[in-house]
N, C-alpha and C. Protein backbone atom coordinates (compact mmCIF):
# COMPACT_ATOMS: atom_id res chain seq x y z
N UNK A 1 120.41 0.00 214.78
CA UNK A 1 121.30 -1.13 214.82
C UNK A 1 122.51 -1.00 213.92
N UNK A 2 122.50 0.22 213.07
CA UNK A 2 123.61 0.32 212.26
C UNK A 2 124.75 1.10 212.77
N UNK A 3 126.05 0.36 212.62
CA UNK A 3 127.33 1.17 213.25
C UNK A 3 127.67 2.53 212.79
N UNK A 4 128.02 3.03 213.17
CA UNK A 4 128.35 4.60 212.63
C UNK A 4 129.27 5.23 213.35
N UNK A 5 129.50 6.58 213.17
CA UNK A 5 130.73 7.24 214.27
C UNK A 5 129.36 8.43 214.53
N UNK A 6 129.78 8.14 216.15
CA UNK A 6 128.48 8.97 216.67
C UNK A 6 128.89 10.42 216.41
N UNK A 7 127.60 11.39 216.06
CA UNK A 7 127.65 12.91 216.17
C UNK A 7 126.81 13.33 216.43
N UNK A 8 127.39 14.74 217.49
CA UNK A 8 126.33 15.62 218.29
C UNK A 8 126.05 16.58 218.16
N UNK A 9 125.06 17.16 218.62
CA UNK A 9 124.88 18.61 218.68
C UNK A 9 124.13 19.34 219.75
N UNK A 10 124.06 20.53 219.96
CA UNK A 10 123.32 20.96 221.01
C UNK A 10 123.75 22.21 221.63
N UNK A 11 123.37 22.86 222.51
CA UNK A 11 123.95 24.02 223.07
C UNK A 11 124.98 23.87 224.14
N UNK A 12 125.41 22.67 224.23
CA UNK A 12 126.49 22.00 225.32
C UNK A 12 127.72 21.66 224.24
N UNK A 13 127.66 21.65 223.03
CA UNK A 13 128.83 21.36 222.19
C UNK A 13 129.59 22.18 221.25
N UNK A 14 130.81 22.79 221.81
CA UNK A 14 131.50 24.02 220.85
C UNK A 14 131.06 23.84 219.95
N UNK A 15 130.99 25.23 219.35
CA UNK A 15 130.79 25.52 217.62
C UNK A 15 131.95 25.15 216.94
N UNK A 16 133.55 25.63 217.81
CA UNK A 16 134.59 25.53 216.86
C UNK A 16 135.48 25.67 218.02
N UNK A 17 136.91 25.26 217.66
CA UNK A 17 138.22 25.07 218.10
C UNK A 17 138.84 26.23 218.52
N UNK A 18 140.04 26.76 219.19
CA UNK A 18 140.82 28.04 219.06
C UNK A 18 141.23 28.36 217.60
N UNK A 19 141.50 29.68 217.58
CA UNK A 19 141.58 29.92 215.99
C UNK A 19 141.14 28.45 214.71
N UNK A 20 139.81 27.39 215.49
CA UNK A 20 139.32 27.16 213.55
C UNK A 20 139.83 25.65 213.69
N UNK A 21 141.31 25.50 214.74
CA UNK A 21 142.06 24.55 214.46
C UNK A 21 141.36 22.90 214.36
N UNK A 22 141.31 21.83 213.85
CA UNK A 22 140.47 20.87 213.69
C UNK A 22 139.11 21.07 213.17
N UNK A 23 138.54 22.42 213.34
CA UNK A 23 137.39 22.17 212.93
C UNK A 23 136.50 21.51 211.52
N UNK A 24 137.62 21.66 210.56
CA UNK A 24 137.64 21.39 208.80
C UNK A 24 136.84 19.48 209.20
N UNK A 25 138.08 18.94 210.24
CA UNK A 25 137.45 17.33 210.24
C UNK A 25 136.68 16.94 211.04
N UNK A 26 136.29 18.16 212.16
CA UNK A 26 135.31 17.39 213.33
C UNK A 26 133.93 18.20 213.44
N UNK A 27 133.72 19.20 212.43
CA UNK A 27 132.70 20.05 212.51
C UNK A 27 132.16 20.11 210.98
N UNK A 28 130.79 20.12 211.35
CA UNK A 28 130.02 19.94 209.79
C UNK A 28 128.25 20.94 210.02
N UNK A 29 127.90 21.27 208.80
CA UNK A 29 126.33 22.00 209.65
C UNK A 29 125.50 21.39 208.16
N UNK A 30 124.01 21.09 209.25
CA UNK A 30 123.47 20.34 208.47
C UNK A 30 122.39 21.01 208.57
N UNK A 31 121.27 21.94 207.47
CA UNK A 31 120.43 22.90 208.29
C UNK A 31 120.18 23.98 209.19
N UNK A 32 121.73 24.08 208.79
CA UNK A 32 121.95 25.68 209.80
C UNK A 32 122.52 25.28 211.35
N UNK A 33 122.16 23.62 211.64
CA UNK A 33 122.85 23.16 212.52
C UNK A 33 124.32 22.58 212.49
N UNK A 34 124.80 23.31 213.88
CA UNK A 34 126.36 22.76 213.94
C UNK A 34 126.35 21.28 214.67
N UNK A 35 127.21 20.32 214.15
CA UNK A 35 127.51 19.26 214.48
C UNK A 35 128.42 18.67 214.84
N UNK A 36 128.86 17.88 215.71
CA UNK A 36 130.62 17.29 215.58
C UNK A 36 130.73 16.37 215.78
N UNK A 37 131.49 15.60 215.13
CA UNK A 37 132.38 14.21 214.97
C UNK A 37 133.26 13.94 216.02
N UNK A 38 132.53 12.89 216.78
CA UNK A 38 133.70 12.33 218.17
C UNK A 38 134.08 11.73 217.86
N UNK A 39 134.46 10.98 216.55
CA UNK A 39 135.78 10.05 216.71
C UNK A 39 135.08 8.58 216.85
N UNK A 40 134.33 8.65 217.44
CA UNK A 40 133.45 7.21 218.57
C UNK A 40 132.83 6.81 217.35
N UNK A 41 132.92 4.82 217.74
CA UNK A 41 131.94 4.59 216.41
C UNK A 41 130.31 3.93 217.85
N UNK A 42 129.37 3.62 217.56
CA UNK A 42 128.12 3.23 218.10
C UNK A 42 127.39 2.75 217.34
N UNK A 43 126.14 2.51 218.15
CA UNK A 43 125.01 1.83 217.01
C UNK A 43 124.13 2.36 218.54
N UNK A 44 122.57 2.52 217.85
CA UNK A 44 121.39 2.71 218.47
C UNK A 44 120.60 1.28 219.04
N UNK A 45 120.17 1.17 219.66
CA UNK A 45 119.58 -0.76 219.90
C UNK A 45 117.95 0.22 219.89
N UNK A 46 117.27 -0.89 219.13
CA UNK A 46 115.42 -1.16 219.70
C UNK A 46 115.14 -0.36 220.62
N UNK A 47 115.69 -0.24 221.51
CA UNK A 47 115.39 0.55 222.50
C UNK A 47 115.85 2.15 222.91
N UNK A 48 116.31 2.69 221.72
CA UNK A 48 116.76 3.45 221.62
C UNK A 48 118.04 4.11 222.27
N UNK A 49 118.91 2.98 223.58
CA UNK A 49 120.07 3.37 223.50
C UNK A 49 120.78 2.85 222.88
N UNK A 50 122.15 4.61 223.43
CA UNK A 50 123.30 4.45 221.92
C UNK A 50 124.49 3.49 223.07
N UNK A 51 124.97 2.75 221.91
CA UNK A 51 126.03 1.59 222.59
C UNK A 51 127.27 2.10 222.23
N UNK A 52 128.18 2.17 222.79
CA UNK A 52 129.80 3.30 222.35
C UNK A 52 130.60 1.88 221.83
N UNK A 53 131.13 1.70 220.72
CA UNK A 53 132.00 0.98 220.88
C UNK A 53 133.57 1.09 220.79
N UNK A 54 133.81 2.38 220.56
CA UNK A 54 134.89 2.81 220.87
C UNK A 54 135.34 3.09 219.33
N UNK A 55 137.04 4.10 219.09
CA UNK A 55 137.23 4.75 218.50
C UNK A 55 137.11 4.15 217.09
N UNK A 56 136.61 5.27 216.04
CA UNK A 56 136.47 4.81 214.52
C UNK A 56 137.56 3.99 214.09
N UNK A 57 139.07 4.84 214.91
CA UNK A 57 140.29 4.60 213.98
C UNK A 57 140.93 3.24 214.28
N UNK A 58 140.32 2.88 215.51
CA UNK A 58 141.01 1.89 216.22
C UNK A 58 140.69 0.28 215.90
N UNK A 59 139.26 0.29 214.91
CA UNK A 59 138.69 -0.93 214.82
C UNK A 59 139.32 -1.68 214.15
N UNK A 60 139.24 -3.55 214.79
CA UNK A 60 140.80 -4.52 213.88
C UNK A 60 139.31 -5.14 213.24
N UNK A 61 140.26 -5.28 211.71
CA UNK A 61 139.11 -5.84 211.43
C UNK A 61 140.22 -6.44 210.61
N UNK A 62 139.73 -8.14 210.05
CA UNK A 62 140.55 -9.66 209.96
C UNK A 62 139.47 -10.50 209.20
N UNK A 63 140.01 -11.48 208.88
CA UNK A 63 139.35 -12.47 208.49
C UNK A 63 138.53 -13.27 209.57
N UNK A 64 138.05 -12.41 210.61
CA UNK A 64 137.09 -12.94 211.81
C UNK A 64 136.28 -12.42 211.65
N UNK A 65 136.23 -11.36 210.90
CA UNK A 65 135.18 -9.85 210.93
C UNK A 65 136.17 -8.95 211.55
N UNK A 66 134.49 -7.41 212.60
CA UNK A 66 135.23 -6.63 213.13
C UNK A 66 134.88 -6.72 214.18
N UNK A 67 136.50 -6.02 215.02
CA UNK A 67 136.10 -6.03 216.55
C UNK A 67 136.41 -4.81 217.44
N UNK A 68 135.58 -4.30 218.09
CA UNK A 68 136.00 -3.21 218.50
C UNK A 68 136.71 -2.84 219.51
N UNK A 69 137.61 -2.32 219.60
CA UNK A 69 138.72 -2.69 221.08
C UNK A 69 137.89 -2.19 222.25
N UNK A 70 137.23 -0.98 222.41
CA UNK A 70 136.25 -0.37 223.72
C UNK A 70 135.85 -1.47 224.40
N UNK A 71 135.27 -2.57 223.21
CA UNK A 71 134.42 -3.56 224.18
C UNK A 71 135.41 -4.93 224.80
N UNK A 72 135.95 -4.66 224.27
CA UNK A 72 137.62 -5.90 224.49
C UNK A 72 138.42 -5.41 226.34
N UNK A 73 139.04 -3.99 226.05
CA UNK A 73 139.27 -3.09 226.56
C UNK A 73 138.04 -3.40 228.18
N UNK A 74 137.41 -2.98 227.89
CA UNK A 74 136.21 -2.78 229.22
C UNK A 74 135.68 -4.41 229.80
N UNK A 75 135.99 -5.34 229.00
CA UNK A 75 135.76 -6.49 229.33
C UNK A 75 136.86 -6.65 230.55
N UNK A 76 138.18 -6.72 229.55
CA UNK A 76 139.43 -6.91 230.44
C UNK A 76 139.63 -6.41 231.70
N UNK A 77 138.68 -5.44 231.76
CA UNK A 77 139.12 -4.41 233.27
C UNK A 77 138.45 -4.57 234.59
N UNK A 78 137.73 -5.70 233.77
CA UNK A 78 136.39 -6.84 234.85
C UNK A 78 137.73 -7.35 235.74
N UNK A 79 138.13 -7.65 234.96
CA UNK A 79 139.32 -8.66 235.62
C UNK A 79 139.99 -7.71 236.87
N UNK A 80 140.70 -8.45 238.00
CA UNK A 80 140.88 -7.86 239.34
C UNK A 80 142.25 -7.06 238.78
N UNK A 81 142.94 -7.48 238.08
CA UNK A 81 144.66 -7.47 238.06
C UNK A 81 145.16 -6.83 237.39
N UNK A 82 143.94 -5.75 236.49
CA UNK A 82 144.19 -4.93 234.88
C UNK A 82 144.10 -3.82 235.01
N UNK A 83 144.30 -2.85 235.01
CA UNK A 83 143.88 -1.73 235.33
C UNK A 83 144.14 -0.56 234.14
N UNK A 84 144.91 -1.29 232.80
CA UNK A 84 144.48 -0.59 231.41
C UNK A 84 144.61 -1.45 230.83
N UNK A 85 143.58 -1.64 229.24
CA UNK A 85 144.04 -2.40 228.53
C UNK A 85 143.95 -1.84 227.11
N UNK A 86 144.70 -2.66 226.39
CA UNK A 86 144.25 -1.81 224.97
C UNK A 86 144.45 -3.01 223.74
N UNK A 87 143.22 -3.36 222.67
CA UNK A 87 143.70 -3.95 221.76
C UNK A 87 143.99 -3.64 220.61
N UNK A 88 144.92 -4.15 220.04
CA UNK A 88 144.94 -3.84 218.55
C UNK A 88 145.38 -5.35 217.70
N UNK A 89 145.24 -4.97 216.73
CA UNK A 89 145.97 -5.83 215.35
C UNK A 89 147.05 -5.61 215.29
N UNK A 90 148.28 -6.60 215.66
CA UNK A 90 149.11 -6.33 215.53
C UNK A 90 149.98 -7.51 214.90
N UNK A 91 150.52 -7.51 213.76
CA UNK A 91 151.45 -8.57 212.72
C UNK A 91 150.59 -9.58 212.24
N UNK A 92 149.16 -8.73 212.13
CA UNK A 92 147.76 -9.95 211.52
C UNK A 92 147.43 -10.90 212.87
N UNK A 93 147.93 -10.62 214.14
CA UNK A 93 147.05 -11.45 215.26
C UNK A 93 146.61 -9.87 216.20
N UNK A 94 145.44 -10.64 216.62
CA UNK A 94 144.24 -9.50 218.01
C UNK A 94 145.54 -9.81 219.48
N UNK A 95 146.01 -9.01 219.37
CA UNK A 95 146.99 -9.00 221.17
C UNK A 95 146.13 -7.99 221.48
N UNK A 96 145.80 -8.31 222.80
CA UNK A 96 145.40 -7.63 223.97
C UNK A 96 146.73 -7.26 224.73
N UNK A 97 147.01 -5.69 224.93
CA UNK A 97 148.01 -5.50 225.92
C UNK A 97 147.52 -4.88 227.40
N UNK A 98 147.71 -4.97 228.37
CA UNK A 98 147.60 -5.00 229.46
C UNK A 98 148.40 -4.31 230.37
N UNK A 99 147.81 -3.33 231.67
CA UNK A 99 148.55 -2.92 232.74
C UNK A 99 148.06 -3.48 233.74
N UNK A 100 149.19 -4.24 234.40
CA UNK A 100 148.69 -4.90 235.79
C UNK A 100 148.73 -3.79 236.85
N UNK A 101 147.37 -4.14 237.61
CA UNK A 101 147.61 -3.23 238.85
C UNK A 101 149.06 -3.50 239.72
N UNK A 102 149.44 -2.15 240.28
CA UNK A 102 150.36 -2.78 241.55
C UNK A 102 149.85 -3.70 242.66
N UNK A 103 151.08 -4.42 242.67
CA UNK A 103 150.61 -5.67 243.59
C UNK A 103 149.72 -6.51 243.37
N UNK A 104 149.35 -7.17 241.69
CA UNK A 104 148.59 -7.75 241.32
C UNK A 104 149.50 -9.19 240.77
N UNK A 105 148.97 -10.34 240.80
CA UNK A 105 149.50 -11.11 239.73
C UNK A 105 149.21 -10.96 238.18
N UNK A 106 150.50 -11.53 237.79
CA UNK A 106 150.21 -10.87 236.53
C UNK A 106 148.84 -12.41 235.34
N UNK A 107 147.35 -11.73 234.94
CA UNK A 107 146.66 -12.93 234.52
C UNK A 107 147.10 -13.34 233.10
N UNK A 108 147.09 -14.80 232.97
CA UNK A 108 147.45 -15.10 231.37
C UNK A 108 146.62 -15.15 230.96
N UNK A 109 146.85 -15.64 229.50
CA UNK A 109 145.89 -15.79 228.54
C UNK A 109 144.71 -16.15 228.11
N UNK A 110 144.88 -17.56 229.10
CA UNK A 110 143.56 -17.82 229.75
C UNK A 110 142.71 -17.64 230.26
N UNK A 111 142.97 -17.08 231.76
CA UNK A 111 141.81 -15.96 232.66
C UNK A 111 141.66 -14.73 231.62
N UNK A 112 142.65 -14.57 230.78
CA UNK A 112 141.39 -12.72 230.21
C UNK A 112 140.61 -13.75 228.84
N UNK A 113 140.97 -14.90 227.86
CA UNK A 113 140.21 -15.37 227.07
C UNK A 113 138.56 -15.70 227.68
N UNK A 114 139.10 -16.59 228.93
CA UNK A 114 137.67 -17.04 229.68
C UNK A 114 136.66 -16.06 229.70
N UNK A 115 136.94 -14.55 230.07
CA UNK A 115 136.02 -13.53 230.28
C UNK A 115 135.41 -13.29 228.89
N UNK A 116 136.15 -13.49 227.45
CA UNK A 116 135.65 -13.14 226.24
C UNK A 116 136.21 -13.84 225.22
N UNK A 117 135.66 -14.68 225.24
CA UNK A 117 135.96 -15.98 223.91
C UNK A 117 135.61 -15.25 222.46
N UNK A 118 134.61 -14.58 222.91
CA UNK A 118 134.25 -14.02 221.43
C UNK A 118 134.88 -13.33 220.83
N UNK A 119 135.95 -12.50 221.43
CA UNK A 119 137.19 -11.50 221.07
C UNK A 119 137.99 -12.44 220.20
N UNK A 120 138.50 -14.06 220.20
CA UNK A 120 139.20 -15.01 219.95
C UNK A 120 140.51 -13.40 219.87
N UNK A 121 141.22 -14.07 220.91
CA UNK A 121 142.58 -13.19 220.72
C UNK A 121 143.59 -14.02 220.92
N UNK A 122 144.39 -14.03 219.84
CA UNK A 122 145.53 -14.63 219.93
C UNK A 122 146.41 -14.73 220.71
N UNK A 123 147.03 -13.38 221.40
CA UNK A 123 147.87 -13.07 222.47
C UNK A 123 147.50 -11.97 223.55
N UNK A 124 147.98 -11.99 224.53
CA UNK A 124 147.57 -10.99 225.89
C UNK A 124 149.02 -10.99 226.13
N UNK A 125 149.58 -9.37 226.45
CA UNK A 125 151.37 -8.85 226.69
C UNK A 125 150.95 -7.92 227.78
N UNK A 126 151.62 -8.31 228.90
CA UNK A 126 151.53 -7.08 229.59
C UNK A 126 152.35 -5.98 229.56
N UNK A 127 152.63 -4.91 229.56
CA UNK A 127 153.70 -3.70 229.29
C UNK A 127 153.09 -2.37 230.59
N UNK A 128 154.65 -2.38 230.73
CA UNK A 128 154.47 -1.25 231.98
C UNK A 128 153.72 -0.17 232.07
N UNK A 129 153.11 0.45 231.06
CA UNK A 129 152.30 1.70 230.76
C UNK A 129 152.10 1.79 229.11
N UNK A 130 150.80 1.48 229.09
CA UNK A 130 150.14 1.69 227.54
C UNK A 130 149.79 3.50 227.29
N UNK A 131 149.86 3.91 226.38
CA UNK A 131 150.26 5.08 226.57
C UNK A 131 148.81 5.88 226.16
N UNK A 132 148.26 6.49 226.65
CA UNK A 132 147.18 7.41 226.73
C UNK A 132 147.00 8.89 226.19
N UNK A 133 146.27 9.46 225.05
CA UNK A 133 146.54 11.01 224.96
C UNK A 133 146.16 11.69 226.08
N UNK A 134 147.62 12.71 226.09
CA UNK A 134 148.17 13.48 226.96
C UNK A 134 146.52 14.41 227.52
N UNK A 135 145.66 14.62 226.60
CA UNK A 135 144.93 15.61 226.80
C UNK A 135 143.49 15.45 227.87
N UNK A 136 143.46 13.96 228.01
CA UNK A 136 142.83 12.77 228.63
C UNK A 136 142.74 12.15 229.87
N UNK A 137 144.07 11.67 229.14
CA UNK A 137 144.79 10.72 230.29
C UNK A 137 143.77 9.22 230.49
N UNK A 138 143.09 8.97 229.25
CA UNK A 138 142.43 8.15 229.48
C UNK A 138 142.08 7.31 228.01
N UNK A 139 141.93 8.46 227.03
CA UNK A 139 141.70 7.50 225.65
C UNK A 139 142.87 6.76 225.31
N UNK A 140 143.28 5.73 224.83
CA UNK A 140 144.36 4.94 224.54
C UNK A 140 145.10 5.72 223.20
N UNK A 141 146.14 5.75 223.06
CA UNK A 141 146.73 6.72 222.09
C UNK A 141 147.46 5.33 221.32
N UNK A 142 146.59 4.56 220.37
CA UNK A 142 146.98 3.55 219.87
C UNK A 142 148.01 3.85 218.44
N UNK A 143 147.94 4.83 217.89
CA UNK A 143 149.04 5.15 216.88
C UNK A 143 150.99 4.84 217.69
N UNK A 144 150.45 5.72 218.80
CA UNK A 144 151.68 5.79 219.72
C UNK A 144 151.95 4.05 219.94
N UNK A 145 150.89 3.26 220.50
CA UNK A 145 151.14 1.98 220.87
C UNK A 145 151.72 1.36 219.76
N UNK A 146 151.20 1.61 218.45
CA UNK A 146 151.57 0.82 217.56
C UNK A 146 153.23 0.85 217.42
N UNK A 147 153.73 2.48 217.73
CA UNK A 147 154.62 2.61 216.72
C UNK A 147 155.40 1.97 218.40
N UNK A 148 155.45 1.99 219.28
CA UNK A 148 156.66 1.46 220.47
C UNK A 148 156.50 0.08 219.95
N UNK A 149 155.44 -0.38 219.11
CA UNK A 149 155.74 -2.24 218.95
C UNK A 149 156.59 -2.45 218.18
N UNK A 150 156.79 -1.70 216.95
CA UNK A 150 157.88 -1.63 215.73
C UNK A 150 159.51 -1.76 216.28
């Protein structure tokens, strides 16, 4: 039940990078075993599955507590009209930003709060393309997001 940043190992997970590169922060050996750091934070439940809640770096954490955008993010995409979303902390309020599908209306604040009250998010922005690492095309590249808000 305790949060952590998940790490793996196994004969399915590189030992190391091209020439070494990253390996100093994402590779560690514990017992002669090699290990690596995804980035991902999780927790284990009673039942022994692991729950992803998405990236270490990305978590807003406020005078609400913490919240993890993965689960914000994957809520939103319930919705018919979203088709990326990404949250962050941004000027001390939780905005949810948003890509509407083509040919979608665009939903306010309301229809994505209704789906997750528990997020309490201040604002929902939609923007033409939230920007994704290149290497992916799918993890949210929230440094990048931050800095187009500035």
């Amino acid at each position: 039940g305790e949060r952590g940043e998940i790490v793996v190992t196994g004969d399915h997970v590189l030992k190391g990078y091209l020439d070494g590169r990253g390996d100093e922060e994402t590779k560690f050996n514990v017992n002669g075993k090699r290990w690596h750091r995804t980035g991902d934070a999780g927790y284990m439940d009673d039942q022994e599955r692991l729950w992803l809640l998405g990236r270490c770096n990305s978590v807003v954490r406020d005078g609400r507590g913490e919240l993890y955008p993965f689960a914000v993010e994957m809520v939103a995409l319930k919705h018919e009209a979203v088709s990326r979303a990404a949250l962050l902390n941004h000027k001390g309020r939780r905005v949810l930003f948003i890509e509407v599908c083509p040919g979608k209306s665009k939903p306010d604040h309301e229809d994505i709060n209704n789906l997750m009250p528990w997020a309490m998010l201040d604002d929902v922005r939609v923007l033409p393309e939230i920007p994704v690492d290149r290497r992916h095309n799918a993890k949210i590249d929230y440094p990048r997001l931050l800095a187009m808000l500035k």
